[in-house]
Protein backbone atom coordinates (compact mmCIF):
# COMPACT_ATOMS: atom_id res chain seq x y z
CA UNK A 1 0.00 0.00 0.00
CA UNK A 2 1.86 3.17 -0.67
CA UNK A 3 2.20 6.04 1.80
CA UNK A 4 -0.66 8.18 0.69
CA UNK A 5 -3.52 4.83 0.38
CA UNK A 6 -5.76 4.34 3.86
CA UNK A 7 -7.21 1.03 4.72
CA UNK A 8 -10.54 1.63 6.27
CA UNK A 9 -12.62 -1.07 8.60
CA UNK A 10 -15.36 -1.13 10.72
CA UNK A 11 -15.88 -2.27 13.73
CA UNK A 12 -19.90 -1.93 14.37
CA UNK A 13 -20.14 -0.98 17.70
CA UNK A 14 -23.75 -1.39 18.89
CA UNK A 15 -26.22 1.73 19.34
CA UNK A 16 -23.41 4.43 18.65
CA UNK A 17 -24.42 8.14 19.71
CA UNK A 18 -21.64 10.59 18.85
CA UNK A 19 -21.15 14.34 18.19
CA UNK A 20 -19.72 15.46 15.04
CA UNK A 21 -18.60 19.18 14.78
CA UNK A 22 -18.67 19.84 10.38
CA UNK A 23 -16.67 22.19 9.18
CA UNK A 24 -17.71 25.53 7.59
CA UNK A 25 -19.54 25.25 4.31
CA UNK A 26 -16.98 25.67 1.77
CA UNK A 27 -19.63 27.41 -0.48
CA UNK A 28 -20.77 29.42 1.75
CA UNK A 29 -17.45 30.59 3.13
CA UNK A 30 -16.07 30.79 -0.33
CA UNK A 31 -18.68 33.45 -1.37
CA UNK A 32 -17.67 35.28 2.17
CA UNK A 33 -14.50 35.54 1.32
CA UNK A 34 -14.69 37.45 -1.78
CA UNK A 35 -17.49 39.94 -0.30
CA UNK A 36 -15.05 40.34 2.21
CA UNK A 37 -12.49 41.14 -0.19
CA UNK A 38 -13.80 43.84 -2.09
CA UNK A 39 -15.43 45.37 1.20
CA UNK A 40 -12.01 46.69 1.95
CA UNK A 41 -12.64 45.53 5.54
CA UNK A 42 -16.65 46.30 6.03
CA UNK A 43 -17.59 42.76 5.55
CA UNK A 44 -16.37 39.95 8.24
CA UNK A 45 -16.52 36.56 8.53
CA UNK A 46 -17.21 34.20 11.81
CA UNK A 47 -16.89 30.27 11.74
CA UNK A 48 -14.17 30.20 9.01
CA UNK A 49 -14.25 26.84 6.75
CA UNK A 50 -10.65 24.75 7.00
CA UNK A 51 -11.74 22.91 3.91
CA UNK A 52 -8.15 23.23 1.58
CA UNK A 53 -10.65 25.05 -1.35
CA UNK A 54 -11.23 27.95 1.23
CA UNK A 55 -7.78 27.80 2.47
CA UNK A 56 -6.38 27.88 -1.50
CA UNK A 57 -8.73 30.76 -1.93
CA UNK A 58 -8.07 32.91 1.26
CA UNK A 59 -3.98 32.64 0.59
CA UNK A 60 -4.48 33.65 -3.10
CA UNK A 61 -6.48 37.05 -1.86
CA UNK A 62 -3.91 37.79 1.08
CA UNK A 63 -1.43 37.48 -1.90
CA UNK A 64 -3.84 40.18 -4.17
CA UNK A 65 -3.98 42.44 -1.58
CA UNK A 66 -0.45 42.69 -0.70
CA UNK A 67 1.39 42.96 -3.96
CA UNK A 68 2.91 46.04 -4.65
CA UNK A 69 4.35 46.02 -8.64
CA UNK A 70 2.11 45.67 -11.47
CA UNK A 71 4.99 45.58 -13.91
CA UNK A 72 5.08 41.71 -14.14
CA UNK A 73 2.14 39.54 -14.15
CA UNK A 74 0.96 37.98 -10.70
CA UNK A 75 0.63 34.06 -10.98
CA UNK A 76 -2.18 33.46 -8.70
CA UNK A 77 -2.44 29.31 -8.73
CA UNK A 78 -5.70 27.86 -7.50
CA UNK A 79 -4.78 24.27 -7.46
CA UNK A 80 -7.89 21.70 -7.85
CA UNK A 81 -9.93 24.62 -6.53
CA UNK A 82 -12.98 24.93 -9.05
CA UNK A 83 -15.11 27.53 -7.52
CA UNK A 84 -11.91 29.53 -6.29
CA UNK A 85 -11.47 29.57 -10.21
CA UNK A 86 -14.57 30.78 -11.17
CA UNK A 87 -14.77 33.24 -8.68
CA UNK A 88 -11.33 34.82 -8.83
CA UNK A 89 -11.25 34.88 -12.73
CA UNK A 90 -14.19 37.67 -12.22
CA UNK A 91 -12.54 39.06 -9.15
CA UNK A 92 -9.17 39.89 -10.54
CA UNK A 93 -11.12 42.11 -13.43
CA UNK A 94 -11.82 44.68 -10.93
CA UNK A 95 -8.23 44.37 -9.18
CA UNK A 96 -4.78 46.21 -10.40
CA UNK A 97 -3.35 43.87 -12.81
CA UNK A 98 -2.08 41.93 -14.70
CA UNK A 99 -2.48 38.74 -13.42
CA UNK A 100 -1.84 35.18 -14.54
CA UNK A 101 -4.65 32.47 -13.37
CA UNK A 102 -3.99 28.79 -13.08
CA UNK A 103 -4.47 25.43 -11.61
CA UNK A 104 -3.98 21.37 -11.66
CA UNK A 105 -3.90 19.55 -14.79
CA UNK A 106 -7.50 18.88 -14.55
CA UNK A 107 -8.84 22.41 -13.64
CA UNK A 108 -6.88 23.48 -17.04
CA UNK A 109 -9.36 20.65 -18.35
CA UNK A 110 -12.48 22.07 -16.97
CA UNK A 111 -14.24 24.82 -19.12
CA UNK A 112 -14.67 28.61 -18.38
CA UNK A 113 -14.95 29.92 -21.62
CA UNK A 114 -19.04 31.08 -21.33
CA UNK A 115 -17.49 33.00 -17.78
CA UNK A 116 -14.92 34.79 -19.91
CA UNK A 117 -16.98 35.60 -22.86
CA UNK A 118 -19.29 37.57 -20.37
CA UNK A 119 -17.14 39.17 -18.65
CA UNK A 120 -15.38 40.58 -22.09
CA UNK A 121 -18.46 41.67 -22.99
CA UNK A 122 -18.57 43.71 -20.09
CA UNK A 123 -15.18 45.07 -21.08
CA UNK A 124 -12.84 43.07 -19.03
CA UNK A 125 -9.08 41.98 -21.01
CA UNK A 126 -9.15 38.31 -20.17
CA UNK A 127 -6.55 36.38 -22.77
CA UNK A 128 -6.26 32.02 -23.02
CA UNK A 129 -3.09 31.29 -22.59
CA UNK A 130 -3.26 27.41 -22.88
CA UNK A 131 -6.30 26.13 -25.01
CA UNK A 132 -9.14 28.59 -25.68
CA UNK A 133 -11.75 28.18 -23.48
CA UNK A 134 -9.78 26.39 -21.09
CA UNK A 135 -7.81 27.76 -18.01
CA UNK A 136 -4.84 29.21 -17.63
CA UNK A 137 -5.66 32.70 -17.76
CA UNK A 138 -3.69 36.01 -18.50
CA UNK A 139 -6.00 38.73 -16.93
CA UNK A 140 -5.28 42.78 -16.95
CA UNK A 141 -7.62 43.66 -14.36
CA UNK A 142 -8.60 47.56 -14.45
CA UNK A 143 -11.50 46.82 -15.77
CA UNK A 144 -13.26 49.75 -17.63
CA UNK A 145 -16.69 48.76 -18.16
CA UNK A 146 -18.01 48.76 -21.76
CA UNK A 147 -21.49 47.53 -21.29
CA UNK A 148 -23.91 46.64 -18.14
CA UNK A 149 -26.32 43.95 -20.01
CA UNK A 150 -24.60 40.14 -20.59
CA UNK A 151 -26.77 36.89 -21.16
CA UNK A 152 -25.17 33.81 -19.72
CA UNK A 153 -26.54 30.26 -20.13
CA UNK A 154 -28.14 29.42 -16.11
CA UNK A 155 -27.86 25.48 -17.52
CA UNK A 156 -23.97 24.88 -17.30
CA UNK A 157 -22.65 26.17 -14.03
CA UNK A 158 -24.35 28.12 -11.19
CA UNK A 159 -20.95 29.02 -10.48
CA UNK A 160 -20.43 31.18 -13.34
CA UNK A 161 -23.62 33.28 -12.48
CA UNK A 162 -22.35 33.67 -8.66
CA UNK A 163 -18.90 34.82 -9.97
CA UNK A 164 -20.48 37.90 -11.81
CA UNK A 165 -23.24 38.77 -8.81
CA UNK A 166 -20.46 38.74 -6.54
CA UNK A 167 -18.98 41.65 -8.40
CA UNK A 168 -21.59 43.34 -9.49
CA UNK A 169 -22.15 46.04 -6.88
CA UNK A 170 -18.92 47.15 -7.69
CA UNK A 171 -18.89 47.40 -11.32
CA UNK A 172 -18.70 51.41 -12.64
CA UNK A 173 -21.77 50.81 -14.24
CA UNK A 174 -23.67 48.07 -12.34
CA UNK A 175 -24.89 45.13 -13.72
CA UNK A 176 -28.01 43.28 -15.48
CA UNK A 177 -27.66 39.82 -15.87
CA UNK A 178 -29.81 37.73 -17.95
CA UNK A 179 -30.06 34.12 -17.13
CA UNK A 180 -31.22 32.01 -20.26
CA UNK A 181 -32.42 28.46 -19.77
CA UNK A 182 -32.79 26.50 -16.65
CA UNK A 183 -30.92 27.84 -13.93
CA UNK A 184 -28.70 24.58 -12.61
CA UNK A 185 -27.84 24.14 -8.98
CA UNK A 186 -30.86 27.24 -8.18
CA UNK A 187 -29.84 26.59 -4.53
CA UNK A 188 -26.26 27.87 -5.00
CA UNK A 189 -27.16 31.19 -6.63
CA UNK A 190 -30.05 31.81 -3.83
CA UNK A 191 -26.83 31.11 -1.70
CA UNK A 192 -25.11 33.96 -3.24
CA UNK A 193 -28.21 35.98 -3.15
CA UNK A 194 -29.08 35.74 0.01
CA UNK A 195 -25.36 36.76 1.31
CA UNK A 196 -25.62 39.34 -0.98
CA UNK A 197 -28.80 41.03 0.81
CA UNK A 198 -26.77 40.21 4.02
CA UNK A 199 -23.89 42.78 3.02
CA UNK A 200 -26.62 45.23 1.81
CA UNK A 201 -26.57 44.86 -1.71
CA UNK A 202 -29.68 45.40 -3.90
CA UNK A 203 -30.70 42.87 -6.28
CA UNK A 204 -33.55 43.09 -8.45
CA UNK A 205 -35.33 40.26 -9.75
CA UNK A 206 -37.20 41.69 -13.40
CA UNK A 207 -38.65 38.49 -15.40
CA UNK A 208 -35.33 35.90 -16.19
CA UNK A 209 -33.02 39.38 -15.42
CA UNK A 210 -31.22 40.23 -12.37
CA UNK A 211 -30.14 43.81 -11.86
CA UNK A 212 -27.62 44.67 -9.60
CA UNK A 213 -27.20 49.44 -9.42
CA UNK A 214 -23.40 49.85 -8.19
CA UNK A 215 -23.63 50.34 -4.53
CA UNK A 216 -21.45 49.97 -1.57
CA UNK A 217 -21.62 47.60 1.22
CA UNK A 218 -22.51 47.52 4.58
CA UNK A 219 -20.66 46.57 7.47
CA UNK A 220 -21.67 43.12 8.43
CA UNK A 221 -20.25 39.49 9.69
CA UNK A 222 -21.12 36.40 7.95
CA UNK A 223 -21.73 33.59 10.07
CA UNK A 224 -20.62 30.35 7.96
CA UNK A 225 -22.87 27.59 8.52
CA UNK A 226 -21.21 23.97 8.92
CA UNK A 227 -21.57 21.97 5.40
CA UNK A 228 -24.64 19.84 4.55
CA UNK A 229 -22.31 18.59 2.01
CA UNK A 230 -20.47 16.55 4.98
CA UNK A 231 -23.60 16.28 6.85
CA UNK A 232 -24.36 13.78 3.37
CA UNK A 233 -21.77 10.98 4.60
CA UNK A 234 -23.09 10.62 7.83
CA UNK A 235 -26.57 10.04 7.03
CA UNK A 236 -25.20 7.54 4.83
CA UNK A 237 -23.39 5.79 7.06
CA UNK A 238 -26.15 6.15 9.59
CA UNK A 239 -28.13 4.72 7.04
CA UNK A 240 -26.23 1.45 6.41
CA UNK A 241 -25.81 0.42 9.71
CA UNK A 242 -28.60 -1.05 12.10
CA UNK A 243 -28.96 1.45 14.84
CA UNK A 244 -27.44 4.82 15.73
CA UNK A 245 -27.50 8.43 16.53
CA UNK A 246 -25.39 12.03 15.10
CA UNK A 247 -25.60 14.93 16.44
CA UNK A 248 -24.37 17.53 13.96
CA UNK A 249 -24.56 20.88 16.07
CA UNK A 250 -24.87 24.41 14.55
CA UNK A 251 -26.79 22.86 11.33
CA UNK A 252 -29.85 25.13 10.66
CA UNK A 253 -33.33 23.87 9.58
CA UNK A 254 -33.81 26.47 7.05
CA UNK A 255 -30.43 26.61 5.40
CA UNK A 256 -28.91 28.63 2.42
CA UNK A 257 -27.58 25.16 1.13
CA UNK A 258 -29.48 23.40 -1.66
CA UNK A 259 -27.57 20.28 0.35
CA UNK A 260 -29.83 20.19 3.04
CA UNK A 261 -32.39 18.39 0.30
CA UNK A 262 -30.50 15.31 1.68
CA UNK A 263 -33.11 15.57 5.10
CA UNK A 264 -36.04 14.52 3.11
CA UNK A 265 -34.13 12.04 0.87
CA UNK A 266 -33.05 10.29 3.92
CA UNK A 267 -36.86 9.59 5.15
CA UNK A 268 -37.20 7.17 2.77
CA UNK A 269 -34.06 5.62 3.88
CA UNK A 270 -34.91 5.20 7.53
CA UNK A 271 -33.09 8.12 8.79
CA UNK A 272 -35.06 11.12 11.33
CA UNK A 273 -33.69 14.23 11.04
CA UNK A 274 -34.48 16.35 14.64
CA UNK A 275 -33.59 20.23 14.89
CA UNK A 276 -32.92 21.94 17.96
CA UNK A 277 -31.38 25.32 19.20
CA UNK A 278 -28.04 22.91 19.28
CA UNK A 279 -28.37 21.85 15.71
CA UNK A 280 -29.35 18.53 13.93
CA UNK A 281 -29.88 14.92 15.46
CA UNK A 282 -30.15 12.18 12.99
CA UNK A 283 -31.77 8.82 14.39
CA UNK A 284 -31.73 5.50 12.24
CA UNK A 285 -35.25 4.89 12.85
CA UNK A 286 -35.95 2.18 10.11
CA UNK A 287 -33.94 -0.88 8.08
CA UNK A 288 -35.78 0.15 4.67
CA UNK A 289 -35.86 -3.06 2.11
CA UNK A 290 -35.36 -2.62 -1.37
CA UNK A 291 -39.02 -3.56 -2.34
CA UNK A 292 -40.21 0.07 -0.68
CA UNK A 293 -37.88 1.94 -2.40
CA UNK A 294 -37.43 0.27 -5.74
CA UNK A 295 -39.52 2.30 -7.75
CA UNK A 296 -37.77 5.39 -6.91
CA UNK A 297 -36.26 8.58 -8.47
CA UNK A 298 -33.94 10.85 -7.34
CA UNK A 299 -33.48 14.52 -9.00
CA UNK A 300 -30.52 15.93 -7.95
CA UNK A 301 -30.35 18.86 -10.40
CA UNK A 302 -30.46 21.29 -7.23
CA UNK A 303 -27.83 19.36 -5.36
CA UNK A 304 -25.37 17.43 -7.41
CA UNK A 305 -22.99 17.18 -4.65
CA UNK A 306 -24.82 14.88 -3.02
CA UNK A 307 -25.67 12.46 -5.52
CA UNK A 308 -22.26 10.55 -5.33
CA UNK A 309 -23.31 9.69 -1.45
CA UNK A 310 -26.78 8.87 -2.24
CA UNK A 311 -25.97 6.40 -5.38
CA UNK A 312 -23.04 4.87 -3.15
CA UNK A 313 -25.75 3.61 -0.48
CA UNK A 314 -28.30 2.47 -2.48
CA UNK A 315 -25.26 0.09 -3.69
CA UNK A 316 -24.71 -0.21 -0.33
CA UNK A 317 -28.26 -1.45 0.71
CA UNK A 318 -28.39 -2.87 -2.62
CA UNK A 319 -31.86 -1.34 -3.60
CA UNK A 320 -32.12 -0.40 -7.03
CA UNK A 321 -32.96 3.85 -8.20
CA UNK A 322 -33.27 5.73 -11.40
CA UNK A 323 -31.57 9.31 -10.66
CA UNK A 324 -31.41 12.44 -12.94
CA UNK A 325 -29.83 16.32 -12.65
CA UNK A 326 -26.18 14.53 -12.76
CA UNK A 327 -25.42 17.00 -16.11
CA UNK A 328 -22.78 19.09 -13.75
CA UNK A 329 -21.08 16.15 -12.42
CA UNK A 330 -19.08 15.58 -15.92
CA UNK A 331 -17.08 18.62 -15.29
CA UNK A 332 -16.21 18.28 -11.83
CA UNK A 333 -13.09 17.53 -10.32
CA UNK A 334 -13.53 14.69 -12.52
CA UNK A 335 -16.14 13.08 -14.34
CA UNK A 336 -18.29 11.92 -11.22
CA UNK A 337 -20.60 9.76 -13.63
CA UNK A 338 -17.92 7.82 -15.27
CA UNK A 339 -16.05 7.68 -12.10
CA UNK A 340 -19.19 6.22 -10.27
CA UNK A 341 -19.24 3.82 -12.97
CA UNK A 342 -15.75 2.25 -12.52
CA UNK A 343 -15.56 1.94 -8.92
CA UNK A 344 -19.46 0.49 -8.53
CA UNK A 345 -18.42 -2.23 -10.81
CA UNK A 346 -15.97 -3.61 -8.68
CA UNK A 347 -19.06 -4.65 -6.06
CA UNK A 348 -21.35 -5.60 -9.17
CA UNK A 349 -23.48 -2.75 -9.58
CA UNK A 350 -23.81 -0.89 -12.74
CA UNK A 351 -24.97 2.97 -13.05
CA UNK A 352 -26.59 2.45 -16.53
CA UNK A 353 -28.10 5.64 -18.79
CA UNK A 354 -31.08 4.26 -19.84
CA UNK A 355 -32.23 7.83 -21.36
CA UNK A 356 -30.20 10.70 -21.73
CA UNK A 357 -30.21 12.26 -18.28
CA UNK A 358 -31.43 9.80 -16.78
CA UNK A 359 -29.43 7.13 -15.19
CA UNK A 360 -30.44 3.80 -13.08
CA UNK A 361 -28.31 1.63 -10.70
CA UNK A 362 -28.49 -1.94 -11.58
CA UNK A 363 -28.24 -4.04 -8.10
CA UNK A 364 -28.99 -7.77 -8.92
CA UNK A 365 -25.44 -9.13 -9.37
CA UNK A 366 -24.19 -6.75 -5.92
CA UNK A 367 -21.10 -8.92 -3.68
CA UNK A 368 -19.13 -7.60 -1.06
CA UNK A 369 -15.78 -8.84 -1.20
CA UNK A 370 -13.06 -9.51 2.10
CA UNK A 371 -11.67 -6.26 0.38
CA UNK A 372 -11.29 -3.65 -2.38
CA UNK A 373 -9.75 -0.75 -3.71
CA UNK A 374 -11.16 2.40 -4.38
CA UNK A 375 -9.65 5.15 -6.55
CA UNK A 376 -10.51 8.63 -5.89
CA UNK A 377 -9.59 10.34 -9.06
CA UNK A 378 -8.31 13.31 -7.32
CA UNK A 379 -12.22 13.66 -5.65
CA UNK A 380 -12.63 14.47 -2.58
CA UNK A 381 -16.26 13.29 -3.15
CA UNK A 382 -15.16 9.43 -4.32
CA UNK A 383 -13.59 8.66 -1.04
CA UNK A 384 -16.25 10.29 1.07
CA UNK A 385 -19.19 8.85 -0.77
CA UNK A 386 -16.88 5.53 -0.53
CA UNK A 387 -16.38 5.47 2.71
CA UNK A 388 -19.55 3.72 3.47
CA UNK A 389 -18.25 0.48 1.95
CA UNK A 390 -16.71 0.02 4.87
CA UNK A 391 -19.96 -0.97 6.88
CA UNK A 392 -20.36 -4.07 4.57
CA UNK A 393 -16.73 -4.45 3.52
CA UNK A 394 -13.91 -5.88 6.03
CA UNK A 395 -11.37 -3.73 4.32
CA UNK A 396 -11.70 -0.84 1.85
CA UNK A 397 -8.46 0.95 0.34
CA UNK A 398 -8.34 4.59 -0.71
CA UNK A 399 -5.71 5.46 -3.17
CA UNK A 400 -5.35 9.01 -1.94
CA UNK A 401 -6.48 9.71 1.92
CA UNK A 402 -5.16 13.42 1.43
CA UNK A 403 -7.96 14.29 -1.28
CA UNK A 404 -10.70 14.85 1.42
CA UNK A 405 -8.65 17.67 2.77
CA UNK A 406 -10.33 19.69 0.21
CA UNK A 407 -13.30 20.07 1.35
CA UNK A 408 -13.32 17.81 4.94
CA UNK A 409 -9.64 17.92 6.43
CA UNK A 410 -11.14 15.77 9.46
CA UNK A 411 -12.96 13.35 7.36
CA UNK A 412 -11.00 9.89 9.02
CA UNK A 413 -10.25 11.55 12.07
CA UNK A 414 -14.02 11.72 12.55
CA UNK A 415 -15.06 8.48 11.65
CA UNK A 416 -12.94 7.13 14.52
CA UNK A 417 -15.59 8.01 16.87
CA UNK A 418 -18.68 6.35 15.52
CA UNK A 419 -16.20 2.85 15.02
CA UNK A 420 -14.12 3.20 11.74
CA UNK A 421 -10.87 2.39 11.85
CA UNK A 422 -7.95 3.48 9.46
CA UNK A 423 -4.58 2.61 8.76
């Protein structure tokens, strides 16, 4: 096994009740961080996220702030960081250039072009240096605004339409954005709008249009709610073992993360959801079978990010489920589908596209072998959603245990204490 694999067992401990303190939503903190930036000090944050995207993104803004020559381009370098990408390649338009904007291997795989081709519009000198369309990025900043109207596609990336809100308070000229198609992910752009209206910026909603007068801020703190993302692997878990309680403190009932659509999904897997002044209790309440759940469909177009854990258990409790909204996951930190479809075929199931969008896990020939290996493809999702092998599996091997420091530094630290055990 080489130094960065983890074996992971469990050892089922009867009735466990534990207390897991999540992390600080990396979307949520993300968003924070560059309100906070162009506040110039009026906008603070509380609850900080240690998820290595945050981190990546917080060090590349100290380093904005505190250059001092503009002569020679400033290589900001984002990593695997997707939304840090998104978000800074808007940022950095506003911000004394030039600048030169890169990441990984795979984020220079991962398209931005519909991003850049709005904010050009708007008047911002954004160059490809690599493949068109395609980070890296040679940016001048200083943007002088051309234009105030761009229409961006609301179908490919929520991300690209929270980029340009973000900054469009401070644009010379404002902003009014026009969103064409479906809007995918909705719950992440109510995310940004609602921290928006927190930092006292007006936002007009005007048919599919959102208009945005250039305004200042006002002071405020951001308190960063932990991440229902996270919350997804414990219910999970909870679900695939026979008895148990999680207490997830600080987790709010009515949440600005489209995540928290994992509370209802989990009713139909046997899992209560209680909230208190403290935060979230889930109880396993039920052992579902697969004949009262086998006719069902999952849509996860307003939460992709938890569609990796939820298609992992029904593997898991081998109950076969038709599931749509997955478009986003093919430009991810990898492709999630096709990555899905490797590592489910090593236990016999098979995620099969029986329409286009529309995808059902095959169950009948499920086995759960004295062991197997598990390759993350650079995902912190994979080994998360993965991780609940273990309750069926004696031993389950992760390529890469560092990859979950991207989003969930304590990830194996914290299964310790409901009766994991890594090595």
């Amino acid at each position: 096994m080489s130094e960065k694999a983890i074996s992971l067992s469990f050892t089922n401990p009867r009735n466990p009740k534990v207390t897991i303190q999540l992390t600080g939503s990396k979307s949520e903190c993300n968003r924070a961080l560059i309100l906070a930036a162009l506040s110039k000090g009026k906008v603070k944050l509380e609850n900080f996220s240690d998820a290595h995207d945050t981190q990546i993104l917080k060090s590349c803004l100290d380093k904005i702030s505190s250059q001092n020559s503009a002569t020679n381009p400033l290589c900001i370098d984002i990593g695997p960081a997707g939304t840090a990408m998104r978000f800074l390649t808007a940022y950095l338009c506003l911000q004394r250039g030039p600048f030169f904007l890169t990441g990984t291997a795979r984020m220079q795989q991962r398209p931005i072009q519909l991003l850049v081709e709005a904010l050009q519009t708007l008047g911002a000198e954004i160059k490809y240096a690599g493949v068109p369309g395609y980070p890296p990025l040679e940016i001048a900043g200083n943007l002088k605004q051309l234009k105030t109207h761009i229409s961006i596609p609301g179908n490919i990336s929520s991300q690209y339409l929270s980029a340009l809100l973000l900054i469009g308070s401070q644009l010379p000229l404002g902003l009014a954005l026009t969103i064409e198609n479906e809007i995918t992910s909705k719950p992440y752009l109510d995310m940004t709008l609602a921290l928006l209206k927190e930092v006292g910026v007006n936002v007009q909603w005007k048919q599919n249009s959102l208009i945005i007068p250039p305004q200042d801020f006002k002071e405020a703190t951001l308190g960063i709610e932990p991440d229902w993302s996270a919350a997804s692997y414990w219910y999970t878990i909870l679900a695939s073992i026979p008895e148990g309680e999680i207490t997830l403190p600080y987790l709010k009932e009515n949440s600005l993360q489209g995540d928290n659509a994992i509370v209802h999904i989990m009713k139909n897997f046997g899992v209560k959801s209680t909230f208190s002044k403290q935060g979230l209790t889930l109880k396993k309440v039920a052992n579902p079978s697969s004949s009262e759940i086998q006719a069902g469909h999952i849509n996860f177009i307003t939460c992709p990010d938890i569609a990796q854990s939820i298609i992992v258990l029904c593997a898991v409790l081998k109950i076969p489920h038709y599931f749509s909204g997955l478009e986003t996951l093919k430009i991810k930190e990898t492709n999630r589908i096709e990555a899905l479809q490797i590592e489910l075929r090593k236990i016999g199931a098979h995620l099969i596209e029986t329409e286009p969008g529309v995808y059902y896990l095959e169950t009948k020939n499920i086995h759960f072998p004295d062991s197997v290996r598990i390759s993350t493809y650079e995902d912190h999702r994979m080994a998360m959603a993965f991780a609940v092998l273990a309750t069926q599996i004696k031993e389950v091997i992760f390529d890469d245990k560092e990859v979950v420091n991207k989003s969930y530094p304590n990830f194996w630290k914290d299964l310790e204490k409901i009766g994991f055990i890594h090595q």
